[in-house]
N, C-alpha and C. Protein backbone atom coordinates (compact mmCIF):
# COMPACT_ATOMS: atom_id res chain seq x y z
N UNK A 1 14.98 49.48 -52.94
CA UNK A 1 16.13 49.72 -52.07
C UNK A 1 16.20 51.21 -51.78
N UNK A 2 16.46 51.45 -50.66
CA UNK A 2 16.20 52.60 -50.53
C UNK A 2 17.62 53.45 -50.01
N UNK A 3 18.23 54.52 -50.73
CA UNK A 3 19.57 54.78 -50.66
C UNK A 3 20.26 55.74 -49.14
N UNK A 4 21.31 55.16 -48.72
CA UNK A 4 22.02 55.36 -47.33
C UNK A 4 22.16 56.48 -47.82
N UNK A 5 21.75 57.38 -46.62
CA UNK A 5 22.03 59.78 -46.46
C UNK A 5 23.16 59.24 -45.76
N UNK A 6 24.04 59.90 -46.55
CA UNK A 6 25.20 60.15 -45.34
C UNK A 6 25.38 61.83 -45.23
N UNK A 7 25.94 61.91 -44.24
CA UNK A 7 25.82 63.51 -43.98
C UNK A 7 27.43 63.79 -43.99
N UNK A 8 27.60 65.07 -45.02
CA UNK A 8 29.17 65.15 -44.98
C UNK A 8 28.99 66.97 -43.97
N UNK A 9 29.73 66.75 -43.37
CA UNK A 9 29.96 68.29 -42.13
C UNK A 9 31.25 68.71 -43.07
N UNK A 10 31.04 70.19 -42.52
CA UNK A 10 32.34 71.24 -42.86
C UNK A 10 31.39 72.92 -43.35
N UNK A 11 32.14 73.68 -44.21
CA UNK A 11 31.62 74.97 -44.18
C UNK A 11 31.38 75.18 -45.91
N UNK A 12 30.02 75.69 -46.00
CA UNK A 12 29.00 75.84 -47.07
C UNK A 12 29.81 74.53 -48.08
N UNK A 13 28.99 72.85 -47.54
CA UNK A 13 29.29 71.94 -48.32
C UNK A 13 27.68 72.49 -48.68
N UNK A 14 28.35 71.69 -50.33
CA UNK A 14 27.52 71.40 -51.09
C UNK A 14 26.47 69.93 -51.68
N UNK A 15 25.64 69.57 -52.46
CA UNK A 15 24.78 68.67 -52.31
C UNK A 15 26.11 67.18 -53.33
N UNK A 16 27.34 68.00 -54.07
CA UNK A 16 28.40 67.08 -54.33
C UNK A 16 29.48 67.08 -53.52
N UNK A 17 29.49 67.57 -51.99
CA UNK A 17 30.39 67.87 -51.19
C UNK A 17 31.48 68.69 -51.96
N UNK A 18 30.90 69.87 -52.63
CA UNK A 18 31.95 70.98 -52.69
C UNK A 18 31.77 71.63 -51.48
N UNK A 19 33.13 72.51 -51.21
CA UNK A 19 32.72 73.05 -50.16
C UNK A 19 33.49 74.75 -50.27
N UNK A 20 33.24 75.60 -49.13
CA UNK A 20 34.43 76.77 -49.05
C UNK A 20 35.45 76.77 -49.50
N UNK A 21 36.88 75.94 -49.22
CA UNK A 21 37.66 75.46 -49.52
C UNK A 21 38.18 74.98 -51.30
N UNK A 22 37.41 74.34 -51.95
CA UNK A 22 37.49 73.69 -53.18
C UNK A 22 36.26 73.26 -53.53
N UNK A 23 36.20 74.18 -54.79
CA UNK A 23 34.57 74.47 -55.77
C UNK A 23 34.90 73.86 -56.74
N UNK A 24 35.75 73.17 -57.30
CA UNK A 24 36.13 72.93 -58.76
C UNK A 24 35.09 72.00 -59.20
N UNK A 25 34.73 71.11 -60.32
CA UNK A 25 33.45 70.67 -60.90
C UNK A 25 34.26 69.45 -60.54
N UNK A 26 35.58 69.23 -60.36
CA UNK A 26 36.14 67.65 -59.78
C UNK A 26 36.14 67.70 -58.27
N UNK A 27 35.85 68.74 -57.44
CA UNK A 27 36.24 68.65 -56.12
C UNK A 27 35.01 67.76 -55.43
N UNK A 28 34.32 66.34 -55.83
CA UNK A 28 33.53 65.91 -55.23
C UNK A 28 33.51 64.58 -54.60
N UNK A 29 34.43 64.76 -54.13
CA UNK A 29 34.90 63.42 -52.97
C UNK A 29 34.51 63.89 -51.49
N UNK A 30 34.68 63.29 -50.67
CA UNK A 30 34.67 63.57 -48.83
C UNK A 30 35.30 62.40 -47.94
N UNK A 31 35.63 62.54 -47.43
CA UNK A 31 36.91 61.82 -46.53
C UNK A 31 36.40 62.00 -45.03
N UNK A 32 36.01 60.32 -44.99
CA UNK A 32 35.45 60.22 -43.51
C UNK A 32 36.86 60.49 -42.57
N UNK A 33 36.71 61.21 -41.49
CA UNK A 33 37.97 61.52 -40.31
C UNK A 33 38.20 60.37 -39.28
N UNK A 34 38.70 59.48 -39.08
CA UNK A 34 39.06 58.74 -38.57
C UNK A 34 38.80 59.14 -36.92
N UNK A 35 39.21 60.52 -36.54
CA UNK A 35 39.09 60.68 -35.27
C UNK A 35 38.18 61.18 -34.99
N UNK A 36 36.66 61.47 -35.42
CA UNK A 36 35.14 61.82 -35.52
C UNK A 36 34.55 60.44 -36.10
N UNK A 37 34.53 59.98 -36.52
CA UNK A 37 34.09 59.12 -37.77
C UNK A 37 33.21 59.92 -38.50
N UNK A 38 33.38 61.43 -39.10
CA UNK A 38 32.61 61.92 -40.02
C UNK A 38 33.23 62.42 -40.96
N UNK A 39 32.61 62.39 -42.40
CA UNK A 39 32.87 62.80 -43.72
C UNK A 39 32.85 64.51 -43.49
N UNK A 40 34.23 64.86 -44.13
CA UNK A 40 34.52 66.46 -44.20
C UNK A 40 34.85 66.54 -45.76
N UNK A 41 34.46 67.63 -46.63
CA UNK A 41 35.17 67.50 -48.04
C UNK A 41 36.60 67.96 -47.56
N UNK A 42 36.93 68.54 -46.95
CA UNK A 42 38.55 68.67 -47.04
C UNK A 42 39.08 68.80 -45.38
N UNK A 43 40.69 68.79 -45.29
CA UNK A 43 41.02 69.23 -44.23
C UNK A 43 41.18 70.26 -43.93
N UNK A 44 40.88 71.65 -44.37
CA UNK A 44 40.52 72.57 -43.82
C UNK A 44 39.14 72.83 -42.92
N UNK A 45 38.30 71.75 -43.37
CA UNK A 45 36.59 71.91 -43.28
C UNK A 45 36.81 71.30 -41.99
N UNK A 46 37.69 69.94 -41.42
CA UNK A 46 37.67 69.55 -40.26
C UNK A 46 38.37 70.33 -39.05
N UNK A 47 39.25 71.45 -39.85
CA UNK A 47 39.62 72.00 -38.85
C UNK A 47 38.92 73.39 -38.38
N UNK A 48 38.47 73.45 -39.31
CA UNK A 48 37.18 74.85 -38.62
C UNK A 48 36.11 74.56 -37.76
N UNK A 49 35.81 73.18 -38.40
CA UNK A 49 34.43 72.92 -37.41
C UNK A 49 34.56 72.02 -36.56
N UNK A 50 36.14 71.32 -36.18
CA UNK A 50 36.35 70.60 -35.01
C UNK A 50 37.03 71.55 -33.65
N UNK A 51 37.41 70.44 -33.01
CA UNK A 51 38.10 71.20 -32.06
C UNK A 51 39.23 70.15 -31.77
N UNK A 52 39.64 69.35 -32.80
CA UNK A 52 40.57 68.73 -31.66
C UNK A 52 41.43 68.44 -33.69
N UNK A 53 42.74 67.75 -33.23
CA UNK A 53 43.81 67.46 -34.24
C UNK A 53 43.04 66.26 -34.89
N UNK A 54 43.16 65.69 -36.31
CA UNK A 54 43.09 64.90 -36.89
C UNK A 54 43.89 63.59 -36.64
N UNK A 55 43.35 62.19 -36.75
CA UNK A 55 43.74 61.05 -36.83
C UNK A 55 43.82 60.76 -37.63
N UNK A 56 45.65 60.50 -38.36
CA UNK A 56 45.09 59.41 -39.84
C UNK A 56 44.74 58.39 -39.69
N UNK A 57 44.26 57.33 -41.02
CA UNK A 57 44.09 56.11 -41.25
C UNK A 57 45.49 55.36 -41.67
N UNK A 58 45.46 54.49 -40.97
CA UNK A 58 46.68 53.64 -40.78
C UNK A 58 47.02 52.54 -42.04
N UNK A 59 47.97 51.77 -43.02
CA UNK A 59 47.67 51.44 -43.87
C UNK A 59 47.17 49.80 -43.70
N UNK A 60 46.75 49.51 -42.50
CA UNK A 60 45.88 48.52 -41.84
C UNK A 60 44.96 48.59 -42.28
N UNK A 61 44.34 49.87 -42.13
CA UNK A 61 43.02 50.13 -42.30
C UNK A 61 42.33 50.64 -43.23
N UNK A 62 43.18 50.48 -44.57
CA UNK A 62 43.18 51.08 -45.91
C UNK A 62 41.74 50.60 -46.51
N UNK A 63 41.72 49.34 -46.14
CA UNK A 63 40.12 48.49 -46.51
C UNK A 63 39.24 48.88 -46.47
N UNK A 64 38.67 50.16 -45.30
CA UNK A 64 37.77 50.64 -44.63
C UNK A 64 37.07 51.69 -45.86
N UNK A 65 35.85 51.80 -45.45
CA UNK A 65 34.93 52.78 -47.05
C UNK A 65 35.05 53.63 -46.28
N UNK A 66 35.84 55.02 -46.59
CA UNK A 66 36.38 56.14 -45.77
C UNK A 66 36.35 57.77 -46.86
N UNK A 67 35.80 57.20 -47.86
CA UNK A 67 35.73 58.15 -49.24
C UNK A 67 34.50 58.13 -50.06
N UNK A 68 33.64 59.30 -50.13
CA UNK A 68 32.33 59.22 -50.48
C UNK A 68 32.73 60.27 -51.79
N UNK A 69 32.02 59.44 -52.78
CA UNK A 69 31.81 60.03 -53.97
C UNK A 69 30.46 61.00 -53.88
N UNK A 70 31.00 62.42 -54.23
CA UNK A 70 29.47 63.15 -54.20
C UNK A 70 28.63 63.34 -55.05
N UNK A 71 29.18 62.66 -56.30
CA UNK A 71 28.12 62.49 -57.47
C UNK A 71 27.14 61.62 -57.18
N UNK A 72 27.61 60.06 -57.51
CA UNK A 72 27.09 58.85 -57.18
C UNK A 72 26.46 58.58 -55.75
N UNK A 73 27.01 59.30 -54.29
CA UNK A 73 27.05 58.78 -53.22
C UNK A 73 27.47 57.41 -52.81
N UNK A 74 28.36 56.92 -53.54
CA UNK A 74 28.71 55.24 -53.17
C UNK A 74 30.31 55.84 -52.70
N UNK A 75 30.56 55.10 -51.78
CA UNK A 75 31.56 55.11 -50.67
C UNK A 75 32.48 54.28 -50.73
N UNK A 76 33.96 54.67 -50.88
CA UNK A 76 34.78 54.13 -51.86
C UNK A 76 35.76 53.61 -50.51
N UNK A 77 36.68 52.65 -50.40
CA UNK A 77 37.73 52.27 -49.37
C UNK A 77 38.76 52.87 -50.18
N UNK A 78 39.27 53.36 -49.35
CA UNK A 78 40.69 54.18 -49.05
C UNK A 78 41.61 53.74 -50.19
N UNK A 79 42.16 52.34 -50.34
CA UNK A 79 42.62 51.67 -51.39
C UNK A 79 41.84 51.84 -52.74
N UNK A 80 40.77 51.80 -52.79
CA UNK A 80 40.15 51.86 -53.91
C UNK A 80 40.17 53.86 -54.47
N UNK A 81 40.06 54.20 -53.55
CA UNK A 81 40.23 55.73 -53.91
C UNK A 81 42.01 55.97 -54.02
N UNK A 82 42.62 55.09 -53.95
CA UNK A 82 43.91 55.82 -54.36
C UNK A 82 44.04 54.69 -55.62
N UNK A 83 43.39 54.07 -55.87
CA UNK A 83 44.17 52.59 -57.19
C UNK A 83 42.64 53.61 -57.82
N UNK A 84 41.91 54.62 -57.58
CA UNK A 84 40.80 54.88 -59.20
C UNK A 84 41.69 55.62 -60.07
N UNK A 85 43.21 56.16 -60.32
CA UNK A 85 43.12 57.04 -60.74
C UNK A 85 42.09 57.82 -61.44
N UNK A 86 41.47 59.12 -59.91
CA UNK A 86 40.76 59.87 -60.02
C UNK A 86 39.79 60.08 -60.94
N UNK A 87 39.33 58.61 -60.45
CA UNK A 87 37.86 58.15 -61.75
C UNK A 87 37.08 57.39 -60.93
N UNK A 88 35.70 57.98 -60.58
CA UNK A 88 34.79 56.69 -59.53
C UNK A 88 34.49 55.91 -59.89
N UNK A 89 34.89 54.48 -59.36
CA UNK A 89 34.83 53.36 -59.89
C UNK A 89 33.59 52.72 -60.19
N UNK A 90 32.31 53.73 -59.42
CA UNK A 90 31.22 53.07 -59.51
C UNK A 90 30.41 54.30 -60.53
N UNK A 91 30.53 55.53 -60.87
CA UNK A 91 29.39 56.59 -61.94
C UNK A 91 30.93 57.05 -62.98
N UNK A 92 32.13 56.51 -62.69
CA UNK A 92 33.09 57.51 -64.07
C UNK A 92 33.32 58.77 -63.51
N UNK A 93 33.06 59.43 -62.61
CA UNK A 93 32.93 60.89 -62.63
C UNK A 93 34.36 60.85 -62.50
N UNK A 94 34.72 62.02 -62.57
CA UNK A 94 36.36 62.45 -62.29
C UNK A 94 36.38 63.49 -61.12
N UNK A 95 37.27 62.88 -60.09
CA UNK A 95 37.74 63.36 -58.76
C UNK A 95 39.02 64.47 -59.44
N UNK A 96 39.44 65.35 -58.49
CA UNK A 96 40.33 65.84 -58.52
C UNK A 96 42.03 65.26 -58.50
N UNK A 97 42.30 65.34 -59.21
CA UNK A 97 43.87 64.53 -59.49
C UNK A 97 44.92 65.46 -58.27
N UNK A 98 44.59 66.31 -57.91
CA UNK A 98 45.34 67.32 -57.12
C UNK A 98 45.06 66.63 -55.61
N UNK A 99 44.23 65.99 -55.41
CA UNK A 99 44.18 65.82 -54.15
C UNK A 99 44.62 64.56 -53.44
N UNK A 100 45.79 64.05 -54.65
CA UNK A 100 46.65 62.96 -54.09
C UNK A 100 47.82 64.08 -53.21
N UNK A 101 47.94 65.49 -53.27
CA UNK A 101 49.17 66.07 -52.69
C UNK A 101 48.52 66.05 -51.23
N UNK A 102 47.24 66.07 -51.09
CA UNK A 102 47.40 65.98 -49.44
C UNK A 102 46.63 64.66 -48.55
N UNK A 103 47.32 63.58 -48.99
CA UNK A 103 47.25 62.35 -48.96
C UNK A 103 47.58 62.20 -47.68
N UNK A 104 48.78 63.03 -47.17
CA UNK A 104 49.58 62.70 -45.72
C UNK A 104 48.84 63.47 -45.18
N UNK A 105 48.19 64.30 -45.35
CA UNK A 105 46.83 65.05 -44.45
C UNK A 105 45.91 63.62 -44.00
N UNK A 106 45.48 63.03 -44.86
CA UNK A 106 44.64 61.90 -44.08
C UNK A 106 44.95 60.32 -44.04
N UNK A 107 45.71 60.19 -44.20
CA UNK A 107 46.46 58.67 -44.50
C UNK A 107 47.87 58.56 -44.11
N UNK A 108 48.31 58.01 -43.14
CA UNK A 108 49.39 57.73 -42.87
C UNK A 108 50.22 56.70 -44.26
N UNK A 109 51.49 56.94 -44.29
CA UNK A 109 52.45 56.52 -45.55
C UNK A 109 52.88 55.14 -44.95
């Protein structure tokens, strides 16, 4: 089997989607943008290298694999990245617990 590249965009990401923004040894999640359909590690990263406002995800569309683990690379649905407390459900690694505060950055309530 041969494993899906996904490409995460934004400024000096890294090979665990750290990026400019947040280096921490938990900062390795990425959050596909709803209004690109591309993985940014944060919302600062989409707003430097886009040009247009962000779309959230609606809680319709919570189902959708919209969250890439950058350890593992397995791609988590929206629901499942908010029910891991900040534990990948598929390698254990630990996500950043801080980055439930900007939840309303990409997910509508």
């Amino acid at each position: 089997m041969t494993e899906k590249l996904i490409t995460v965009s934004g400024v000096e990401v890294g090979s665990k989607t750290k990026c400019k923004h947040y280096r921490s040894s938990k900062d390795i999640i990425a959050i596909k943008f709803k209004c690109c359909d591309t993985y940014y590690p944060c919302h600062s990263c989409h707003e430097e290298v886009t040009d247009h406002a962000p779309i959230l995800w609606s809680p319709e569309e919570w189902n959708t694999k919209a969250v890439l683990c950058g350890e593992c690379k397995n791609e988590l649905t929206i629901l499942q990245y908010m029910n891991c407390q900040s534990v990948c459900p598929h390698c254990q690694s630990s996500f950043n617990p801080g980055c439930q505060n900007h939840y309303h950055m990409y997910f509508q309530g």
